[in-house]
N, C-alpha and C. Protein backbone atom coordinates (compact mmCIF):
# COMPACT_ATOMS: atom_id res chain seq x y z
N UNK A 1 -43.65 24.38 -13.56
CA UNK A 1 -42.84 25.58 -13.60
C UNK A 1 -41.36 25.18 -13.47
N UNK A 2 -40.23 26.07 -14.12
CA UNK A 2 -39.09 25.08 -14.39
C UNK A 2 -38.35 26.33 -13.12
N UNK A 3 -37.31 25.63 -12.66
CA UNK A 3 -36.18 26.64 -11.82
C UNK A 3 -35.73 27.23 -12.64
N UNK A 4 -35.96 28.64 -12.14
CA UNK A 4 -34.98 29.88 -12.74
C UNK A 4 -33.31 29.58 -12.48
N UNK A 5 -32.72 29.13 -11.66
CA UNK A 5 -31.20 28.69 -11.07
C UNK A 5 -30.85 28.18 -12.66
N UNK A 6 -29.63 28.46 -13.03
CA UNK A 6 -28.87 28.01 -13.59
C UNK A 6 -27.80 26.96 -13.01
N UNK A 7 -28.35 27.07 -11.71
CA UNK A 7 -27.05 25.92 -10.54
C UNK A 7 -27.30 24.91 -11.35
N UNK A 8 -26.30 23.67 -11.13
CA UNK A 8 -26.67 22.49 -11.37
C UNK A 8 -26.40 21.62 -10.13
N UNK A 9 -27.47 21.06 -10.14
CA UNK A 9 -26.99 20.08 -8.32
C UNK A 9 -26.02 19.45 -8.66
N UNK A 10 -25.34 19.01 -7.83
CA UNK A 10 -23.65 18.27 -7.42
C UNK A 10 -24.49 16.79 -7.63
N UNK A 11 -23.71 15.69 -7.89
CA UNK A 11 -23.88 14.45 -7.38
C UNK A 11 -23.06 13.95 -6.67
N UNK A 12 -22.86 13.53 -5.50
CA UNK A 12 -22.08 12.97 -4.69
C UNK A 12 -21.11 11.81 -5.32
N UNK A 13 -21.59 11.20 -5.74
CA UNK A 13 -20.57 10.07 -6.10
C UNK A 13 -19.67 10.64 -7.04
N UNK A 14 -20.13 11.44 -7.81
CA UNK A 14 -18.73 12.06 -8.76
C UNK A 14 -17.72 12.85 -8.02
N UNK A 15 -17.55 13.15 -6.57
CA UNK A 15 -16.68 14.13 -5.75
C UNK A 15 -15.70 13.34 -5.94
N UNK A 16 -14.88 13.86 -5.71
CA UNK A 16 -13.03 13.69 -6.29
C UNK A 16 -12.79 12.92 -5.24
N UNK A 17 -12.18 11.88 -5.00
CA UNK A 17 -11.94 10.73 -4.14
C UNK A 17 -10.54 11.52 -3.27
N UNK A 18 -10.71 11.59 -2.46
CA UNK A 18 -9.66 11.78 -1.38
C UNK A 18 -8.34 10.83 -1.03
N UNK A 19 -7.35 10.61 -0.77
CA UNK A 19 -6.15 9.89 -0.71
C UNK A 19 -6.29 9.59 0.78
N UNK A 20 -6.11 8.10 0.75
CA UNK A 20 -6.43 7.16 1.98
C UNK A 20 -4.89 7.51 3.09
N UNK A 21 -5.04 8.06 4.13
CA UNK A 21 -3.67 7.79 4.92
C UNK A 21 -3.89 7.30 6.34
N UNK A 22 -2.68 6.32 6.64
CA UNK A 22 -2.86 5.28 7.56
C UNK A 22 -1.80 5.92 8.83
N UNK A 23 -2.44 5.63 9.88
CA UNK A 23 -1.62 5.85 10.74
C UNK A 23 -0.08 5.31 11.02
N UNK A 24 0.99 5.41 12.02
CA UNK A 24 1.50 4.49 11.71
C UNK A 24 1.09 3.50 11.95
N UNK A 25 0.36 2.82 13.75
CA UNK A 25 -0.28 1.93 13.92
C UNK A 25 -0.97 1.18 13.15
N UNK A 26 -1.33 1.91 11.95
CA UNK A 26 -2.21 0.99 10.74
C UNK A 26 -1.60 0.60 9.89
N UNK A 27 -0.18 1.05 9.68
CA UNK A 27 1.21 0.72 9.31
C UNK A 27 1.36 -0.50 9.40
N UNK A 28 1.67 -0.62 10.47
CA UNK A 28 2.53 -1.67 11.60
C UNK A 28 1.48 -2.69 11.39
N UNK A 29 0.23 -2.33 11.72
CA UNK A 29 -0.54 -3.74 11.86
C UNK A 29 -0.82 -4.53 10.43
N UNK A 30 -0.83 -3.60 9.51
CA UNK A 30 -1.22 -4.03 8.01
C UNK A 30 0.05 -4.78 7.75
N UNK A 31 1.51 -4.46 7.77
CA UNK A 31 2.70 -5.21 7.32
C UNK A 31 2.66 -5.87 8.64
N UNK A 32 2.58 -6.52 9.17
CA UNK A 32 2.43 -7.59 10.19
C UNK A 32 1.56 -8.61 9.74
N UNK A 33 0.44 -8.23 9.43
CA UNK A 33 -0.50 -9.08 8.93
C UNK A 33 0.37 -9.28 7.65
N UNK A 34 0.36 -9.03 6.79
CA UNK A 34 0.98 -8.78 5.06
C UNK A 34 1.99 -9.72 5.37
N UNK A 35 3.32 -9.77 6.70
CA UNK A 35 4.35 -10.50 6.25
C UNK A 35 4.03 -12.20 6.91
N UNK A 36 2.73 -12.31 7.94
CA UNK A 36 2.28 -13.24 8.38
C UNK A 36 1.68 -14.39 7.08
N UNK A 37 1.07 -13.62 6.50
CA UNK A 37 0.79 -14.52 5.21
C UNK A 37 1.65 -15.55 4.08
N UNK A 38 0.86 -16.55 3.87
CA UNK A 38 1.87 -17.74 3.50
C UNK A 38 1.64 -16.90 1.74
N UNK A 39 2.57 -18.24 1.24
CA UNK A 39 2.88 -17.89 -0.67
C UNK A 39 1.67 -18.01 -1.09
N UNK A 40 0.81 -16.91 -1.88
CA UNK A 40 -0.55 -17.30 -2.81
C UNK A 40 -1.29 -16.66 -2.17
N UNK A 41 -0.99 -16.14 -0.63
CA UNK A 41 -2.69 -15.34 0.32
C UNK A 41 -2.42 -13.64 0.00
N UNK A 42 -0.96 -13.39 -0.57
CA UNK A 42 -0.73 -11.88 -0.32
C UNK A 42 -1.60 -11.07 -1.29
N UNK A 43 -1.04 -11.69 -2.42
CA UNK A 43 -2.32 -10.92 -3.96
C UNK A 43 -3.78 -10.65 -3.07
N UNK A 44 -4.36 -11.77 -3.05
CA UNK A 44 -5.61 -11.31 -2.57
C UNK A 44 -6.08 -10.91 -1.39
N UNK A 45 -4.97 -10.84 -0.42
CA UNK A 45 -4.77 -9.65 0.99
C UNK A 45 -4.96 -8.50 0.15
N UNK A 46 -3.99 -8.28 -0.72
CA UNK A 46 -3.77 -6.88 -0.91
C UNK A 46 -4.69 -6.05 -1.58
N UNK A 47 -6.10 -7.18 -2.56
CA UNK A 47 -7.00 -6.82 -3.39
C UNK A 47 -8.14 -6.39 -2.42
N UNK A 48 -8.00 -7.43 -1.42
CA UNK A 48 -9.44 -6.69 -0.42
C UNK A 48 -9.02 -5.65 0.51
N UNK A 49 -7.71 -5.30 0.52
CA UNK A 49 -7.40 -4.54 1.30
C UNK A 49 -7.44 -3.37 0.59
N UNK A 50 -7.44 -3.40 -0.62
CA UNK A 50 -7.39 -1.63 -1.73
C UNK A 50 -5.62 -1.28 -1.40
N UNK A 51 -5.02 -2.18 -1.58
CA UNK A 51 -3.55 -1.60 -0.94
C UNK A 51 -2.59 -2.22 -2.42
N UNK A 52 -1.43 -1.23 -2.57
CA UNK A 52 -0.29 -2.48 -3.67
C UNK A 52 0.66 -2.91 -3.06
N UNK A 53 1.44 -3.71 -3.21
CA UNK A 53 3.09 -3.64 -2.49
C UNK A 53 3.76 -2.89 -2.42
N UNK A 54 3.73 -1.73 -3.63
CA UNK A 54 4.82 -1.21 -3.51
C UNK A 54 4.50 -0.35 -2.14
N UNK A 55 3.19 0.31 -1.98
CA UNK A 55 2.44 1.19 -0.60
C UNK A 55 3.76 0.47 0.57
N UNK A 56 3.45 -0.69 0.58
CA UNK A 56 4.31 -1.33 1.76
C UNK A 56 5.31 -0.95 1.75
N UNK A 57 5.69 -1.36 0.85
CA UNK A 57 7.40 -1.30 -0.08
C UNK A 57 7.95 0.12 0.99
N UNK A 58 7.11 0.29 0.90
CA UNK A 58 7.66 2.14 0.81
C UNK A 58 7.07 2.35 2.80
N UNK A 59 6.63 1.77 3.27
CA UNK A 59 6.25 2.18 4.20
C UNK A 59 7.28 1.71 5.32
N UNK A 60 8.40 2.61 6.21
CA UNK A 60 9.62 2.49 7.10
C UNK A 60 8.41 1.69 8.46
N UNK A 61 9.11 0.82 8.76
CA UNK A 61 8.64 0.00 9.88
C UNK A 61 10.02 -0.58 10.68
N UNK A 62 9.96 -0.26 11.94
CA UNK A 62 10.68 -0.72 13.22
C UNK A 62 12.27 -0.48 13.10
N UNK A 63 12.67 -1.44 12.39
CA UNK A 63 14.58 -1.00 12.04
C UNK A 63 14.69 -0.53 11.00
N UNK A 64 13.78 -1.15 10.17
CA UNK A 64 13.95 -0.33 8.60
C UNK A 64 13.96 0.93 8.56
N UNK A 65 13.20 1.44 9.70
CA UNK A 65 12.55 2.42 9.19
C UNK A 65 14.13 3.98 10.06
N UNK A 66 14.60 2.83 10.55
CA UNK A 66 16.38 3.71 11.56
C UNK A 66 17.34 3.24 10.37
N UNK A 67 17.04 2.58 9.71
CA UNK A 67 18.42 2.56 8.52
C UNK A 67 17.69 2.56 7.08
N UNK A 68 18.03 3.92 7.07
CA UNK A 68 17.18 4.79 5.77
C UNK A 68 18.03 3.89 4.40
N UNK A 69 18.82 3.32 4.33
CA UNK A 69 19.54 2.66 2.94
C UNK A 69 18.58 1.53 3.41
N UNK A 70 18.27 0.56 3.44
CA UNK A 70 17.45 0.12 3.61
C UNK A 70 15.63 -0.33 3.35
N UNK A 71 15.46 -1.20 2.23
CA UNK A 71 14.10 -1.11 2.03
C UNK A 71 13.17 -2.75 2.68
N UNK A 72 12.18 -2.71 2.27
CA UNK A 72 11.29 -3.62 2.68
C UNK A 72 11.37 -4.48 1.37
N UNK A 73 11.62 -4.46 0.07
CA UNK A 73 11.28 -4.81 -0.94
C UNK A 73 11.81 -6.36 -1.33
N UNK A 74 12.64 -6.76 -0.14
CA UNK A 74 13.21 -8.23 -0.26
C UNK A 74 11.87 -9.05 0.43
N UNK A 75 11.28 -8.37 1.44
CA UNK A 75 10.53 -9.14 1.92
C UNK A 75 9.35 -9.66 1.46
N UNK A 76 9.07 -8.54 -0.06
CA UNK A 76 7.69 -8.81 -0.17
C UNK A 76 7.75 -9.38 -1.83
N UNK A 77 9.03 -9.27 -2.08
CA UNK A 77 9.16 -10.02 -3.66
C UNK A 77 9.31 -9.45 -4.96
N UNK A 78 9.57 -8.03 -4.47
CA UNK A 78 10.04 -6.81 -5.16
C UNK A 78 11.09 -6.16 -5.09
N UNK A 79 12.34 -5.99 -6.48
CA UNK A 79 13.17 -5.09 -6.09
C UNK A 79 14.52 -6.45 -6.19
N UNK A 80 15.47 -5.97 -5.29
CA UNK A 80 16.80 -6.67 -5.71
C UNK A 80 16.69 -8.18 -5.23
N UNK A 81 17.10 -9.09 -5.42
CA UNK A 81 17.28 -10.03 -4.52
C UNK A 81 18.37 -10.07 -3.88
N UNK A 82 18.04 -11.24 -2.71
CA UNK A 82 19.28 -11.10 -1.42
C UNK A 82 20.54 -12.23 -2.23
N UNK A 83 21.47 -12.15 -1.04
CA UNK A 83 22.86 -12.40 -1.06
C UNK A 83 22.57 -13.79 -1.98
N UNK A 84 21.93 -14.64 -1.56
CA UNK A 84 22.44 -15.93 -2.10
C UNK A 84 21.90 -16.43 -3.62
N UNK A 85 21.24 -15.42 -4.54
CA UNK A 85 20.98 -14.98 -5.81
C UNK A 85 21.95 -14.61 -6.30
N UNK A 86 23.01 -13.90 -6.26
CA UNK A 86 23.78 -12.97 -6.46
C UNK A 86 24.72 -13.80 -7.33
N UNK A 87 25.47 -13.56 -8.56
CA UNK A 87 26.01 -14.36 -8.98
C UNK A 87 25.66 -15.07 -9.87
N UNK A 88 24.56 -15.06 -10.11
CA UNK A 88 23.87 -16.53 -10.66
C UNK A 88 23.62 -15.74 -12.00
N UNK A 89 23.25 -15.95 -13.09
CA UNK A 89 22.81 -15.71 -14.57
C UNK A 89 21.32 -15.00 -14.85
C-alpha cells in the first residue's frame, strides 16, 4: 500500500550548512598556534583546520585589534609588505 502524504522526507545531509563562529578565545588560540608555525606547516594547518588566511587576516587580536588601521596581513604573507621591501622594483 503506497502513502497517501505527498510530504517528501528531508535528508539530513542536504540541510544548508550553518556558518562556523569562533569565540574570541578560539581566536586567540588558533592565531597563536597559526603564528607558532614554521615556513611550509601553515597551508596544511589551515587545510585540517577548515580555516583560510584571509579568516585570520581579518580576525583583531590583542593590539591589533586597539589600532583599527592596522591589519594582521604582514604576518601571515598577505597584503602589503613591510618597510624594508619598499622601494625595491
Amino acid at each position: 500500500m503506497m502513502d497517501e502524504s505527498n510530504e517528501v522526507p528531508t535528508d539530513p545531509s542536504l540541510e544548508r550548512r550553518t556558518r562556523r563562529r569562533f569565540s574570541g578565545a578560539d581566536k586567540q588560540r588558533l592565531i597563536a598556534e597559526f603564528d607558532g608555525l614554521g615556513r611550509g606547516e601553515k597551508g596544511p594547518w589551515l587545510r585540517r583546520n577548515g580555516l583560510y588566511a584571509s579568516q585570520l587576516a581579518n580576525w583583531p587580536t590583542g593590539k591589533l585589534a586597539q589600532d583599527p588601521g592596522r591589519g594582521r596581513h604582514d604576518r601571515i604573507g598577505t597584503g602589503p609588505r613591510g618597510p624594508e621591501t619598499e622601494g625595491r622594483p
